[in-house]
Each structure stands twice: as C-alpha cells, then as structure tokens.
PDB file of N, CA and C in Angstrom:
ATOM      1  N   UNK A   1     182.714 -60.453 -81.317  1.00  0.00           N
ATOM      2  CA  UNK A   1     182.488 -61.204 -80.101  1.00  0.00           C
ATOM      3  C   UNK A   1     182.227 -62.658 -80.446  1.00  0.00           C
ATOM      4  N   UNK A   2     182.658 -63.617 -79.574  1.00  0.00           N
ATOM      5  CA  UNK A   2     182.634 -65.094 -79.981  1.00  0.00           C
ATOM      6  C   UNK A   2     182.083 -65.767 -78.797  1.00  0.00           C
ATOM      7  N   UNK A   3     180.698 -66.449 -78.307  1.00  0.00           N
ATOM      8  CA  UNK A   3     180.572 -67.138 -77.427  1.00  0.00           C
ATOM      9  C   UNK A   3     180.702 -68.772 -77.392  1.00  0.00           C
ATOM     10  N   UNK A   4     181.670 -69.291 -76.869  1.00  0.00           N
ATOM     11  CA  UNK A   4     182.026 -70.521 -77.193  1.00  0.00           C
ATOM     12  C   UNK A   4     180.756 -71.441 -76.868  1.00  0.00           C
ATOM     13  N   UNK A   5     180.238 -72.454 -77.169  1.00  0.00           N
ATOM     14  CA  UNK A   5     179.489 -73.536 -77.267  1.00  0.00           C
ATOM     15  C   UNK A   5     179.913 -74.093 -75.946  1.00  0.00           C
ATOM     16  N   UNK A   6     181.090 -74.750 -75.810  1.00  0.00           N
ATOM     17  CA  UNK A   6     181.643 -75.740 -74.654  1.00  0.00           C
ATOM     18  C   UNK A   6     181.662 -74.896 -73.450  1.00  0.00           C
ATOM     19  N   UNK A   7     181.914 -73.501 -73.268  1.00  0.00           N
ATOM     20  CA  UNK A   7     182.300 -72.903 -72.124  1.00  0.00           C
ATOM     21  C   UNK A   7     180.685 -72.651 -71.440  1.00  0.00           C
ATOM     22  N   UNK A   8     179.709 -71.994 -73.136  1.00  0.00           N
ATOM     23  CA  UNK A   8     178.038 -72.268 -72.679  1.00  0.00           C
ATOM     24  C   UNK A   8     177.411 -73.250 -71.989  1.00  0.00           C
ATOM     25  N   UNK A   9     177.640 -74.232 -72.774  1.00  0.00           N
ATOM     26  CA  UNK A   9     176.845 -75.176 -72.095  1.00  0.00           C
ATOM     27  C   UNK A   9     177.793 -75.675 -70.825  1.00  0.00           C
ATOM     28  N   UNK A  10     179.034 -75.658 -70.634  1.00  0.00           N
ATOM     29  CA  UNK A  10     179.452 -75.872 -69.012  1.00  0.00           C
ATOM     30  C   UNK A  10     179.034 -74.852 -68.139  1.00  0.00           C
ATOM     31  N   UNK A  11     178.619 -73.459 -68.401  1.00  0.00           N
ATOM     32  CA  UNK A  11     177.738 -72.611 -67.319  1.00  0.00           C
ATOM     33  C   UNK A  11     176.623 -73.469 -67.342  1.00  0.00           C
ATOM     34  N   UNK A  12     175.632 -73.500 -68.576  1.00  0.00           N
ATOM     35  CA  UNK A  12     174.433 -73.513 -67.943  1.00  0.00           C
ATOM     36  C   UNK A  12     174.153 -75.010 -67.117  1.00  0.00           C
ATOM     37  N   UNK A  13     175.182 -75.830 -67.294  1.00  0.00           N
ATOM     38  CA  UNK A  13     175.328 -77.211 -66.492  1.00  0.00           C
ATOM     39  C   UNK A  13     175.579 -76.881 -65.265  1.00  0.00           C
ATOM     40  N   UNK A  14     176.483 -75.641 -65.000  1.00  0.00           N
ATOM     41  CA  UNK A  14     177.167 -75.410 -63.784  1.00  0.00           C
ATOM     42  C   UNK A  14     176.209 -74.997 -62.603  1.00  0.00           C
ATOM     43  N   UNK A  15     175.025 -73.834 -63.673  1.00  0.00           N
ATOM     44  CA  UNK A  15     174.306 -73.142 -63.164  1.00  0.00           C
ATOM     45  C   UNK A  15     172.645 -74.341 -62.616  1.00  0.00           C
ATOM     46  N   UNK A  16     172.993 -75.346 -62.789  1.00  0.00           N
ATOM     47  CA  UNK A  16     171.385 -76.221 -62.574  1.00  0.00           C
ATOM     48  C   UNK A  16     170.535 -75.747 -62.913  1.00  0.00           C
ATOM     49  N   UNK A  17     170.630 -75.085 -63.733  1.00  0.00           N
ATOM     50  CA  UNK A  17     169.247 -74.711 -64.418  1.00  0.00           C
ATOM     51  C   UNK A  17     169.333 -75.172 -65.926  1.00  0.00           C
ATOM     52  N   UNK A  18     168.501 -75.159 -66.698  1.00  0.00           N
ATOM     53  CA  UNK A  18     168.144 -75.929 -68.070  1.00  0.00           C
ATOM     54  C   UNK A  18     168.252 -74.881 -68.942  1.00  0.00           C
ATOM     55  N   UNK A  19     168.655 -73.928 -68.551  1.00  0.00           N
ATOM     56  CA  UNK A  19     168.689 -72.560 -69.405  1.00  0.00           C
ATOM     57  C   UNK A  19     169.405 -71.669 -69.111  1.00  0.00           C
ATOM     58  N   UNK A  20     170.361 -70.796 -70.050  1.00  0.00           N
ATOM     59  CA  UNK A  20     170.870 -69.925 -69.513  1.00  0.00           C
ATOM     60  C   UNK A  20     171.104 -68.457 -70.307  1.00  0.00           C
ATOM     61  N   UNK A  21     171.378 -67.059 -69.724  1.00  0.00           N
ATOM     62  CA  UNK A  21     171.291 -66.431 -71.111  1.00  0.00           C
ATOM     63  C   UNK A  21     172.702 -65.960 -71.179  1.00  0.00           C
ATOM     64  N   UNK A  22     173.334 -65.996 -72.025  1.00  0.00           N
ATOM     65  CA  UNK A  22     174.356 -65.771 -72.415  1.00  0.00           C
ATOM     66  C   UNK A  22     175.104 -64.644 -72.837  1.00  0.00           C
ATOM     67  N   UNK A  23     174.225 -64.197 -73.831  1.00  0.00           N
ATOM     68  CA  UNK A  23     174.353 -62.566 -74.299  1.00  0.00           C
ATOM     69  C   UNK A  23     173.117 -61.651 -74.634  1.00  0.00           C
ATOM     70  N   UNK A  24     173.501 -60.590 -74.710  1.00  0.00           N
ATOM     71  CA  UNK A  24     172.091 -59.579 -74.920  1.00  0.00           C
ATOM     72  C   UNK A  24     172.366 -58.173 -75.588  1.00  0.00           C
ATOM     73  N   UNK A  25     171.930 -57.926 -76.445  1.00  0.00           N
ATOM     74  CA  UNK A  25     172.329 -56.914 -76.875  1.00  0.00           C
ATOM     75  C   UNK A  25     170.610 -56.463 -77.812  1.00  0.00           C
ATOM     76  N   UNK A  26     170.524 -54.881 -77.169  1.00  0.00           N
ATOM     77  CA  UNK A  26     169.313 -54.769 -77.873  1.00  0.00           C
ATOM     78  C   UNK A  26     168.107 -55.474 -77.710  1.00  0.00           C
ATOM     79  N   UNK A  27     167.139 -55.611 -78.370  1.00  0.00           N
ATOM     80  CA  UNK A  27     166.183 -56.534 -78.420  1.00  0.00           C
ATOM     81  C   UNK A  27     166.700 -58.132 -78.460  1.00  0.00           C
ATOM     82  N   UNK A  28     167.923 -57.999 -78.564  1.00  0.00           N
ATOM     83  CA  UNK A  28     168.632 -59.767 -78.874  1.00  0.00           C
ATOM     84  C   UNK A  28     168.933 -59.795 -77.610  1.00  0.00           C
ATOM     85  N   UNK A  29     168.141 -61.209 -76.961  1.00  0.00           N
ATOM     86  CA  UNK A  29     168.939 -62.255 -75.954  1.00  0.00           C
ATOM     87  C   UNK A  29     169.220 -63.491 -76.363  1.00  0.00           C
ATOM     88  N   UNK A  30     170.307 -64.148 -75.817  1.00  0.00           N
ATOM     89  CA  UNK A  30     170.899 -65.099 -76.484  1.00  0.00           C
ATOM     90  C   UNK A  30     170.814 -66.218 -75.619  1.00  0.00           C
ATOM     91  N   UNK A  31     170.627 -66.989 -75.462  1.00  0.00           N
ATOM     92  CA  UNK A  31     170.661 -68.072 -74.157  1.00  0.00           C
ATOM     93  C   UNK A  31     170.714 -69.484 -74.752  1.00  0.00           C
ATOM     94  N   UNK A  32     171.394 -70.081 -73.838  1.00  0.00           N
ATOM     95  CA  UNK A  32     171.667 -71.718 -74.383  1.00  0.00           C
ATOM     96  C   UNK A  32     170.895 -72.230 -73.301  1.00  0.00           C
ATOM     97  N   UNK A  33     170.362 -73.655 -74.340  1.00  0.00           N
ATOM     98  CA  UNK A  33     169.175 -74.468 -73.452  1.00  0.00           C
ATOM     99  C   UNK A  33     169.500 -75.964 -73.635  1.00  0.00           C
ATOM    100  N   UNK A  34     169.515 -76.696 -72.616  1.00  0.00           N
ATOM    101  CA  UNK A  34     169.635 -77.867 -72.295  1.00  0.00           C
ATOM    102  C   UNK A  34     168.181 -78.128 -71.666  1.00  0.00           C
ATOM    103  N   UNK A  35     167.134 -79.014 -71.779  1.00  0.00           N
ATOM    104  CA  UNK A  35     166.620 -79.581 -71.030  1.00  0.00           C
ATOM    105  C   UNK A  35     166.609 -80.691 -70.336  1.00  0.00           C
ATOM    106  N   UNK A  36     166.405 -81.564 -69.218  1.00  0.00           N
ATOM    107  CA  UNK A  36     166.374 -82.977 -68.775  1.00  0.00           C
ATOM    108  C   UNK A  36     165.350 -83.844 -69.150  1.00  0.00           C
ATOM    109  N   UNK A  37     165.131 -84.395 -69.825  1.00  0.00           N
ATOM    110  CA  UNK A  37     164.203 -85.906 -70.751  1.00  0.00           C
ATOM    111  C   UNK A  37     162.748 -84.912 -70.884  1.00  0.00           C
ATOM    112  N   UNK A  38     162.447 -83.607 -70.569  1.00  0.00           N
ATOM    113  CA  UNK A  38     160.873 -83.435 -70.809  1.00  0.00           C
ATOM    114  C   UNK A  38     161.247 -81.850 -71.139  1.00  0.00           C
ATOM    115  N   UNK A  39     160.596 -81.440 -72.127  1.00  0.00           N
ATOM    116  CA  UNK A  39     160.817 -79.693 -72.233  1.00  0.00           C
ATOM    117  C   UNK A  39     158.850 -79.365 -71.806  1.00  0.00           C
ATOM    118  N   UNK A  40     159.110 -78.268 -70.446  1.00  0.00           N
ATOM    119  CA  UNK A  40     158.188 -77.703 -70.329  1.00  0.00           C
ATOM    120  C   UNK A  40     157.589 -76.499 -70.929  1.00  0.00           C
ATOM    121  N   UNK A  41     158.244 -75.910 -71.494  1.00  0.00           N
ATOM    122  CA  UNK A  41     157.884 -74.477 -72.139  1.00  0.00           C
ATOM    123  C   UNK A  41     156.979 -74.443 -72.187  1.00  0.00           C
ATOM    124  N   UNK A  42     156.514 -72.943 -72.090  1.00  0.00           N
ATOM    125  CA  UNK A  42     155.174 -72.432 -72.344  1.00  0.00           C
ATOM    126  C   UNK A  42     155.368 -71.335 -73.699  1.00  0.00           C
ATOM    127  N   UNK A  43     154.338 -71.104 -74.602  1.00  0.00           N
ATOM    128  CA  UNK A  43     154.699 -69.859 -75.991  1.00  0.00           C
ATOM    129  C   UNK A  43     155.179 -68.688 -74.631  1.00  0.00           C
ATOM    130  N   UNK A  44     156.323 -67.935 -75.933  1.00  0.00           N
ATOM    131  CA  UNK A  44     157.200 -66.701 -75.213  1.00  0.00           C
ATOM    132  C   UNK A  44     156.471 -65.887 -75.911  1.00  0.00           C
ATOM    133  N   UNK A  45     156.922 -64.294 -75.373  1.00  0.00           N
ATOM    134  CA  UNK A  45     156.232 -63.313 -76.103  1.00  0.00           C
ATOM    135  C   UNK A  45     156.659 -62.365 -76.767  1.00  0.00           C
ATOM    136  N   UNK A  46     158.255 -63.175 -77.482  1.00  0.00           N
ATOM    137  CA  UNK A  46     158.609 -62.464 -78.528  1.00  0.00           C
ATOM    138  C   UNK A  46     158.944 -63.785 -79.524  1.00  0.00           C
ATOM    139  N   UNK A  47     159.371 -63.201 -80.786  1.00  0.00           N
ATOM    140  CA  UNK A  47     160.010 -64.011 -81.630  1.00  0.00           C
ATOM    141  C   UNK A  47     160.721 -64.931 -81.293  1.00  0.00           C
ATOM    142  N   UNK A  48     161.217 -66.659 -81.702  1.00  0.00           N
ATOM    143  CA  UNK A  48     162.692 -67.203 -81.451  1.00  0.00           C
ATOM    144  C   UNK A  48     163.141 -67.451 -82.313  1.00  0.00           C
ATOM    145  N   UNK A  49     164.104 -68.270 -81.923  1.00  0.00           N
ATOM    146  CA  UNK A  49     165.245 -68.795 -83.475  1.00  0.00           C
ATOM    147  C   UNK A  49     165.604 -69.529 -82.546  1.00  0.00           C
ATOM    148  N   UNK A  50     165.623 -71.579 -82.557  1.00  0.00           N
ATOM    149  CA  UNK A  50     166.750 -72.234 -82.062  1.00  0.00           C
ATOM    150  C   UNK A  50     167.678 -72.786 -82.964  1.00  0.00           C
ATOM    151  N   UNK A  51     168.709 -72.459 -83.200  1.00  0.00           N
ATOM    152  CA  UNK A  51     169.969 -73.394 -83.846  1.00  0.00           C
ATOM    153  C   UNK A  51     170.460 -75.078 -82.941  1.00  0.00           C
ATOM    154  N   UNK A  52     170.198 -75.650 -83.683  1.00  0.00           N
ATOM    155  CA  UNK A  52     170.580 -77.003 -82.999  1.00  0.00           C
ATOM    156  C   UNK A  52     172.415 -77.451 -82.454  1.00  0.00           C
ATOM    157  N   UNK A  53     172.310 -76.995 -81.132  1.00  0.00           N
ATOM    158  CA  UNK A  53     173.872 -77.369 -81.182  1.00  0.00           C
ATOM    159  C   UNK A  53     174.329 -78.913 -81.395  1.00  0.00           C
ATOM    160  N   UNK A  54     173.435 -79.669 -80.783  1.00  0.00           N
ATOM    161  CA  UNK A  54     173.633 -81.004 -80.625  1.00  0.00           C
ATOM    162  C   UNK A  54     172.138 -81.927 -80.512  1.00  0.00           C
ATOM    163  N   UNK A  55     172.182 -83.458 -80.638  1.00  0.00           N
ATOM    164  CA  UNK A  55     171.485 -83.975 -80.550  1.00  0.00           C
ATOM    165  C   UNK A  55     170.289 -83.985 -81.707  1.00  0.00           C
ATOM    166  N   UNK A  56     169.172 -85.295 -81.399  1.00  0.00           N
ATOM    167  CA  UNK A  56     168.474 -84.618 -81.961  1.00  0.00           C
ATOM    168  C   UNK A  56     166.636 -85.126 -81.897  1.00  0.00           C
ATOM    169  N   UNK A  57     165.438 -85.296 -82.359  1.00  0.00           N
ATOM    170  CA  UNK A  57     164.497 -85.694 -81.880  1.00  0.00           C
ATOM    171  C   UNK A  57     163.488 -85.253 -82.428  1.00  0.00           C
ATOM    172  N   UNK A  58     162.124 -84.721 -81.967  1.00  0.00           N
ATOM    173  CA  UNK A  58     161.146 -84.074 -82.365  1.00  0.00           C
ATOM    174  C   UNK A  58     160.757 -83.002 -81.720  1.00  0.00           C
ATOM    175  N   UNK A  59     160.406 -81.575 -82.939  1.00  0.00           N
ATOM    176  CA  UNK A  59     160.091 -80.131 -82.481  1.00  0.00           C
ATOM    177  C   UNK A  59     158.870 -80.138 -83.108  1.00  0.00           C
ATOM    178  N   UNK A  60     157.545 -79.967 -81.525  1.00  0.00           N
ATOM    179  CA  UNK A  60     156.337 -79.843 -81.676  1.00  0.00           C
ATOM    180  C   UNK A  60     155.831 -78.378 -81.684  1.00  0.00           C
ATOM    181  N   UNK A  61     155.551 -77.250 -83.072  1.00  0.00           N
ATOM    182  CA  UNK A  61     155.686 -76.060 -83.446  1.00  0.00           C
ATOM    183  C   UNK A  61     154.041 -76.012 -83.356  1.00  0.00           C
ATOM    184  N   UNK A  62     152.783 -75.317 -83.237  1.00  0.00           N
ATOM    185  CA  UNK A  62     151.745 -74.906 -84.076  1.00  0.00           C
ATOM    186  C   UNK A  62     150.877 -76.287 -84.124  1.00  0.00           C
ATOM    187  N   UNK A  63     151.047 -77.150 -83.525  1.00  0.00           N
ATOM    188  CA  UNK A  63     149.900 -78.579 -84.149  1.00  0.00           C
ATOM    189  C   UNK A  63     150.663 -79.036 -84.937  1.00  0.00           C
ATOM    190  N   UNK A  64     152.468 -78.859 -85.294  1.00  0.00           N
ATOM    191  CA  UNK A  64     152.857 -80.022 -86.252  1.00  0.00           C
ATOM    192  C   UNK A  64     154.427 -80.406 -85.740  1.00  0.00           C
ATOM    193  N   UNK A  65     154.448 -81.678 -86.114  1.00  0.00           N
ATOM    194  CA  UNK A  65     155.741 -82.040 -85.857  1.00  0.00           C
ATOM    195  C   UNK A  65     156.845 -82.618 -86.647  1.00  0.00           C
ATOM    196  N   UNK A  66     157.797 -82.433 -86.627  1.00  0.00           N
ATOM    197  CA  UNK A  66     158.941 -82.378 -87.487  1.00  0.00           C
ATOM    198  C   UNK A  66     160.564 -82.675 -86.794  1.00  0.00           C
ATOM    199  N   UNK A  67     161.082 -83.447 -87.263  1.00  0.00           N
ATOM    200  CA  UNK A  67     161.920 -83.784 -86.962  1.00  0.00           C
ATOM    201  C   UNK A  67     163.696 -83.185 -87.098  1.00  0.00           C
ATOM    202  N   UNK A  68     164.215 -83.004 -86.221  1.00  0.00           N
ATOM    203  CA  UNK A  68     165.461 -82.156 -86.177  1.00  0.00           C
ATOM    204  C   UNK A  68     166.320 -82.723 -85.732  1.00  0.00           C
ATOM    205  N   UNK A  69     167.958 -81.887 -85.943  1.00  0.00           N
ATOM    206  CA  UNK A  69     169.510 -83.007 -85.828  1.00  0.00           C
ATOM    207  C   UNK A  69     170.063 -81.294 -85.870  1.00  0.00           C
ATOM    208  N   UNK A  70     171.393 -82.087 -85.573  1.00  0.00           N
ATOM    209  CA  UNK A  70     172.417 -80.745 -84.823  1.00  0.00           C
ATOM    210  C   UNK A  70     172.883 -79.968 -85.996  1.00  0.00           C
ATOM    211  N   UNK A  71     172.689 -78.685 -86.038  1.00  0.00           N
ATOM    212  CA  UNK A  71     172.333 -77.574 -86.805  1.00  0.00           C
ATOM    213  C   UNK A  71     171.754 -76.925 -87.695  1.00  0.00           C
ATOM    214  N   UNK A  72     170.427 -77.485 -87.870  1.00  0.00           N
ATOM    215  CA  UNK A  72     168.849 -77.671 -87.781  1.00  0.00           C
ATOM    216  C   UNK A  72     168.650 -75.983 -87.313  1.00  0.00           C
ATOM    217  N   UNK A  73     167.834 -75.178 -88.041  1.00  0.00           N
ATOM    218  CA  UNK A  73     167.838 -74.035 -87.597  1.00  0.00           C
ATOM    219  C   UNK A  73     166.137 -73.999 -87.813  1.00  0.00           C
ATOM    220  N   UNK A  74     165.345 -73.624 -86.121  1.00  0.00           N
ATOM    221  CA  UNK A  74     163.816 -73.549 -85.833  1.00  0.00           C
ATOM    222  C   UNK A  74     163.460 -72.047 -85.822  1.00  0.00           C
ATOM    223  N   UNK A  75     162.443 -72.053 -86.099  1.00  0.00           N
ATOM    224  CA  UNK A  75     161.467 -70.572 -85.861  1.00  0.00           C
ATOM    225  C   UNK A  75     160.469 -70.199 -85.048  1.00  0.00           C
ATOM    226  N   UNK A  76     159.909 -69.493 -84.242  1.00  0.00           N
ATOM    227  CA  UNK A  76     158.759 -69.764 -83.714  1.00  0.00           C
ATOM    228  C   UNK A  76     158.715 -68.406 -83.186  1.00  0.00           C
ATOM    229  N   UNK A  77     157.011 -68.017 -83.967  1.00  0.00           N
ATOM    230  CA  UNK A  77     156.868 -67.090 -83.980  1.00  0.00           C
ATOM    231  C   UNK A  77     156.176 -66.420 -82.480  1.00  0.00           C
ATOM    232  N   UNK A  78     155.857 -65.285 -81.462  1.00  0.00           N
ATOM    233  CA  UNK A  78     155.450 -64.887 -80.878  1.00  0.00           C
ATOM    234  C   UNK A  78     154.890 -65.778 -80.508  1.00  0.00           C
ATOM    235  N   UNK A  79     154.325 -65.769 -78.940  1.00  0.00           N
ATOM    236  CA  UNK A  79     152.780 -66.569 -78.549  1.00  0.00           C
ATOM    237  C   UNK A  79     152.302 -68.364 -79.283  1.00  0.00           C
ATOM    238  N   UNK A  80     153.153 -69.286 -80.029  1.00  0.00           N
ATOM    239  CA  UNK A  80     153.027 -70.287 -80.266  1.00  0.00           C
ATOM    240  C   UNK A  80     153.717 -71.632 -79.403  1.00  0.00           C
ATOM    241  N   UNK A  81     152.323 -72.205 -79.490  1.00  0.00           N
ATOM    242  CA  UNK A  81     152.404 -73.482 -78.659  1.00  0.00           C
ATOM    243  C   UNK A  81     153.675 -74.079 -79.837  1.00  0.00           C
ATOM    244  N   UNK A  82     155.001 -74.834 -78.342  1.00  0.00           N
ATOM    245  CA  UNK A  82     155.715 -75.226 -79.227  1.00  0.00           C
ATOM    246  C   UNK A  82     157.186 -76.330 -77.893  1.00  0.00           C
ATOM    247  N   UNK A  83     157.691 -77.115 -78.544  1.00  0.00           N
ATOM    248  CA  UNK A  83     158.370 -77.959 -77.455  1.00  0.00           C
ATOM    249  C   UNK A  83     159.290 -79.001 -78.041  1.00  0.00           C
ATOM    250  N   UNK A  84     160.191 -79.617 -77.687  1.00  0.00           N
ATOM    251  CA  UNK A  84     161.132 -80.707 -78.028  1.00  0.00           C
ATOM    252  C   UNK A  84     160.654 -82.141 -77.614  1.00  0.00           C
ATOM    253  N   UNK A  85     160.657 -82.859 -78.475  1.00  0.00           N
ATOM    254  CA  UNK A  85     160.072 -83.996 -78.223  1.00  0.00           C
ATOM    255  C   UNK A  85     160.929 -85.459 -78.071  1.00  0.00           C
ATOM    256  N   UNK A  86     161.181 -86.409 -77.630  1.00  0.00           N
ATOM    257  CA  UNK A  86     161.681 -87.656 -77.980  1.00  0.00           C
ATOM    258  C   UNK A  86     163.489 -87.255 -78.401  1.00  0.00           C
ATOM    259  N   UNK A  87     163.769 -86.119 -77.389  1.00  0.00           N
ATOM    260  CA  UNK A  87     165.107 -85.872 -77.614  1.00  0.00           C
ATOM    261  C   UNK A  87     166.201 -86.715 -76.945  1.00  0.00           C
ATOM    262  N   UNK A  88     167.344 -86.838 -77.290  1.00  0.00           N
ATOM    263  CA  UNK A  88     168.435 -87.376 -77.315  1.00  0.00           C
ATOM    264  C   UNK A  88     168.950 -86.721 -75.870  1.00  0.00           C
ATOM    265  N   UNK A  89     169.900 -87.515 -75.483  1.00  0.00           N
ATOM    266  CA  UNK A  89     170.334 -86.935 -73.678  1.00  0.00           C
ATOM    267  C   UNK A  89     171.121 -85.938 -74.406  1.00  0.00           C
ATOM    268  N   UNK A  90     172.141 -86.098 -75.398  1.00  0.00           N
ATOM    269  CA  UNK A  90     172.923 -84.749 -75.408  1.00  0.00           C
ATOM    270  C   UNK A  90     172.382 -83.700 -76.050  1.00  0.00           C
ATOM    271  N   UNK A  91     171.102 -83.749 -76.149  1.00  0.00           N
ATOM    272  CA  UNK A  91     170.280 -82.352 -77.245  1.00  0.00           C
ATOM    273  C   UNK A  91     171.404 -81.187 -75.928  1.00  0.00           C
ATOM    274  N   UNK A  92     171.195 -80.130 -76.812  1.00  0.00           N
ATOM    275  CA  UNK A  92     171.378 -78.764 -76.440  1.00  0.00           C
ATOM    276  C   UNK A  92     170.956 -77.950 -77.525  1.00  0.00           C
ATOM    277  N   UNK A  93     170.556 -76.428 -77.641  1.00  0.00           N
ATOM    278  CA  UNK A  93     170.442 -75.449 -78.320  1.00  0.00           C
ATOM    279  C   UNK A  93     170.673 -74.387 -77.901  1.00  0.00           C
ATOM    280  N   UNK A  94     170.859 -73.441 -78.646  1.00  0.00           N
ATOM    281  CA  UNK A  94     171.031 -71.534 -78.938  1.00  0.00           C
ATOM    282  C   UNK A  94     169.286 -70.995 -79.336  1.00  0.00           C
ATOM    283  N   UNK A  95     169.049 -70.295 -78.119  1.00  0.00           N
ATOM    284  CA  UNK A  95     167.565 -69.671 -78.345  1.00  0.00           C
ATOM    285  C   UNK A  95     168.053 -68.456 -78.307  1.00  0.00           C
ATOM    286  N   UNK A  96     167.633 -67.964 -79.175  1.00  0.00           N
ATOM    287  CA  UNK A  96     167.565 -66.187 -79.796  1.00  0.00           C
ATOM    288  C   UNK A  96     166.173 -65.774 -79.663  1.00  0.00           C
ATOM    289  N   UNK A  97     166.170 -64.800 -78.694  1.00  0.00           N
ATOM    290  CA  UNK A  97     164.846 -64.128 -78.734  1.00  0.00           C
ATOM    291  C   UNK A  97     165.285 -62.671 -79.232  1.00  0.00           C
ATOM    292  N   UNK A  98     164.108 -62.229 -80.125  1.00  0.00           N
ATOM    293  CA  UNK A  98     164.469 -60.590 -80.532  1.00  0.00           C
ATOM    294  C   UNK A  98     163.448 -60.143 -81.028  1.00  0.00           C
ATOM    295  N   UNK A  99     163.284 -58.708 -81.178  1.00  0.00           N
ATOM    296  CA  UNK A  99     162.208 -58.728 -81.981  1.00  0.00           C
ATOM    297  C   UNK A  99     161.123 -57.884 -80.370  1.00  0.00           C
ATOM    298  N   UNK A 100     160.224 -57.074 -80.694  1.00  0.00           N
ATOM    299  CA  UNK A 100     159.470 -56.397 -79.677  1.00  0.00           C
ATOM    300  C   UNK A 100     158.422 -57.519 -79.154  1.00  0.00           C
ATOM    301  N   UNK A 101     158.056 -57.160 -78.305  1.00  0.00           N
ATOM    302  CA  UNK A 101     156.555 -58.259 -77.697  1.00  0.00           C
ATOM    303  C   UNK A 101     155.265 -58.632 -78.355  1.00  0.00           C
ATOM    304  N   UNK A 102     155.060 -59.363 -78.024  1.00  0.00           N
ATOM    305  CA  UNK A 102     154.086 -60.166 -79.644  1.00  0.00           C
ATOM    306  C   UNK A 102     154.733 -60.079 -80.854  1.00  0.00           C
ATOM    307  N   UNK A 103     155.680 -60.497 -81.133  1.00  0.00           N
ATOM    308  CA  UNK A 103     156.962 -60.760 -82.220  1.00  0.00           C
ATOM    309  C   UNK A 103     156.211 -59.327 -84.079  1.00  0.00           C
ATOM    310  N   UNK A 104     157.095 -60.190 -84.565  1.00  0.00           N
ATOM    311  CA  UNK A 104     157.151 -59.116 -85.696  1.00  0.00           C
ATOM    312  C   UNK A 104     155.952 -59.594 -86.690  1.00  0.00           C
ATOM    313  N   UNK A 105     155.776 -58.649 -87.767  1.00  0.00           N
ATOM    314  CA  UNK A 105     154.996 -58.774 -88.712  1.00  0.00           C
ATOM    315  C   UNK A 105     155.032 -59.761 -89.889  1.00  0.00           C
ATOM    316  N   UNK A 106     154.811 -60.787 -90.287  1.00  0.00           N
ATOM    317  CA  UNK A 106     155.361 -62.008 -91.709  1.00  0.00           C
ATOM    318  C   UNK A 106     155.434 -61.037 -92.296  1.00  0.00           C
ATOM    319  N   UNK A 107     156.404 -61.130 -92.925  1.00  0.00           N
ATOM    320  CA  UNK A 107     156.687 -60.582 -94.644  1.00  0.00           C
ATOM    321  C   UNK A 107     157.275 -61.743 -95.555  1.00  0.00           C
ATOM    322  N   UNK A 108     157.286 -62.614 -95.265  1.00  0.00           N
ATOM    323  CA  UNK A 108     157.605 -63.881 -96.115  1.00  0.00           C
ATOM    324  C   UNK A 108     157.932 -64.950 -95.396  1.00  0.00           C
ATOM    325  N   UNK A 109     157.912 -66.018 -96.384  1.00  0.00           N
ATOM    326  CA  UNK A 109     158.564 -67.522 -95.678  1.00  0.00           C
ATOM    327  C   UNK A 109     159.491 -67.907 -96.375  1.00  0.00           C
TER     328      UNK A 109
END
C-alpha cells in the first residue's frame, strides 16, 4: 500500500481541518498534520512518531527544545507535554500513533 504525500495533504487542506487520518491498521493510525501559525496539542494517550514531510522550526518535547527540517524523524512518548514551534508556513507531517493506551514500555534509546 502507498499513501501519496501530495494527494494527503490536498485532503487534509480540502477537509479544513489541520489534521487528518489517513490510514489505520491495527493499533496503527496514520494521519497527516498541517497546522496554521500555532500548534495546540494537548499529550495523546498513546505512543507517536512524526516524520517531517516538509518545512521546518522548533519541536517543544518534555521541557526541551530542539530543532527540526523535512525528514527529521520525532518521538513522543504516551501522555507528554509536546508541540511545534516557530514553524515555517509549509511545515506538514506524518503522525503515527500505535502502540496500546499509555504507550509502551522503554527498552532502549
């Protein structure tokens, strides 16, 4: 299965919303995210993964911040304060949530 990038982000543009989910399979949902100049998020309550499609700026994870560019791959575990900062108009990303509620166990970094 192949979900195109360009056809994604023209739904979730299409759809006015800043988010969209794309695919799902299993504990995996897949959704592409655009926000407009401010990301509100609140911590989710499973695991993520964002891959950077485009753009780029500052990702405020845990109390630290760090700087990211297009295909830049983020983590964030269960329940953590976390947000895009000082991003670029064309940011977009791929959020992968998976993993059961209150995310998984560390076994390494």
């Amino acid at each position: 299965m192949k979900i195109d990038k360009t056809q994604a982000l023209d739904s979730v543009c299409a759809s006015g919303a800043q988010f969209l989910k794309v695919f799902g399979h299993g504990t995996l949902s897949v959704e592409i995210y655009r926000p407009d100049r401010i990301d509100l998020q609140e911590p989710h309550i499973r695991d993520e993964v964002y891959v950077i499609i485009s753009g780029s700026g500052t990702f405020f994870c845990d109390g630290q911040r760090t700087k990211f560019t297009a295909g830049d791959l983020l983590f964030v575990a269960a329940g953590v304060a976390h947000r895009f900062e000082n991003f670029t108009a064309d940011f977009a990303t791929w959020v992968l949530f998976y993993g059961p509620v209150n995310g998984e166990k560390n076994t390494s970094h």
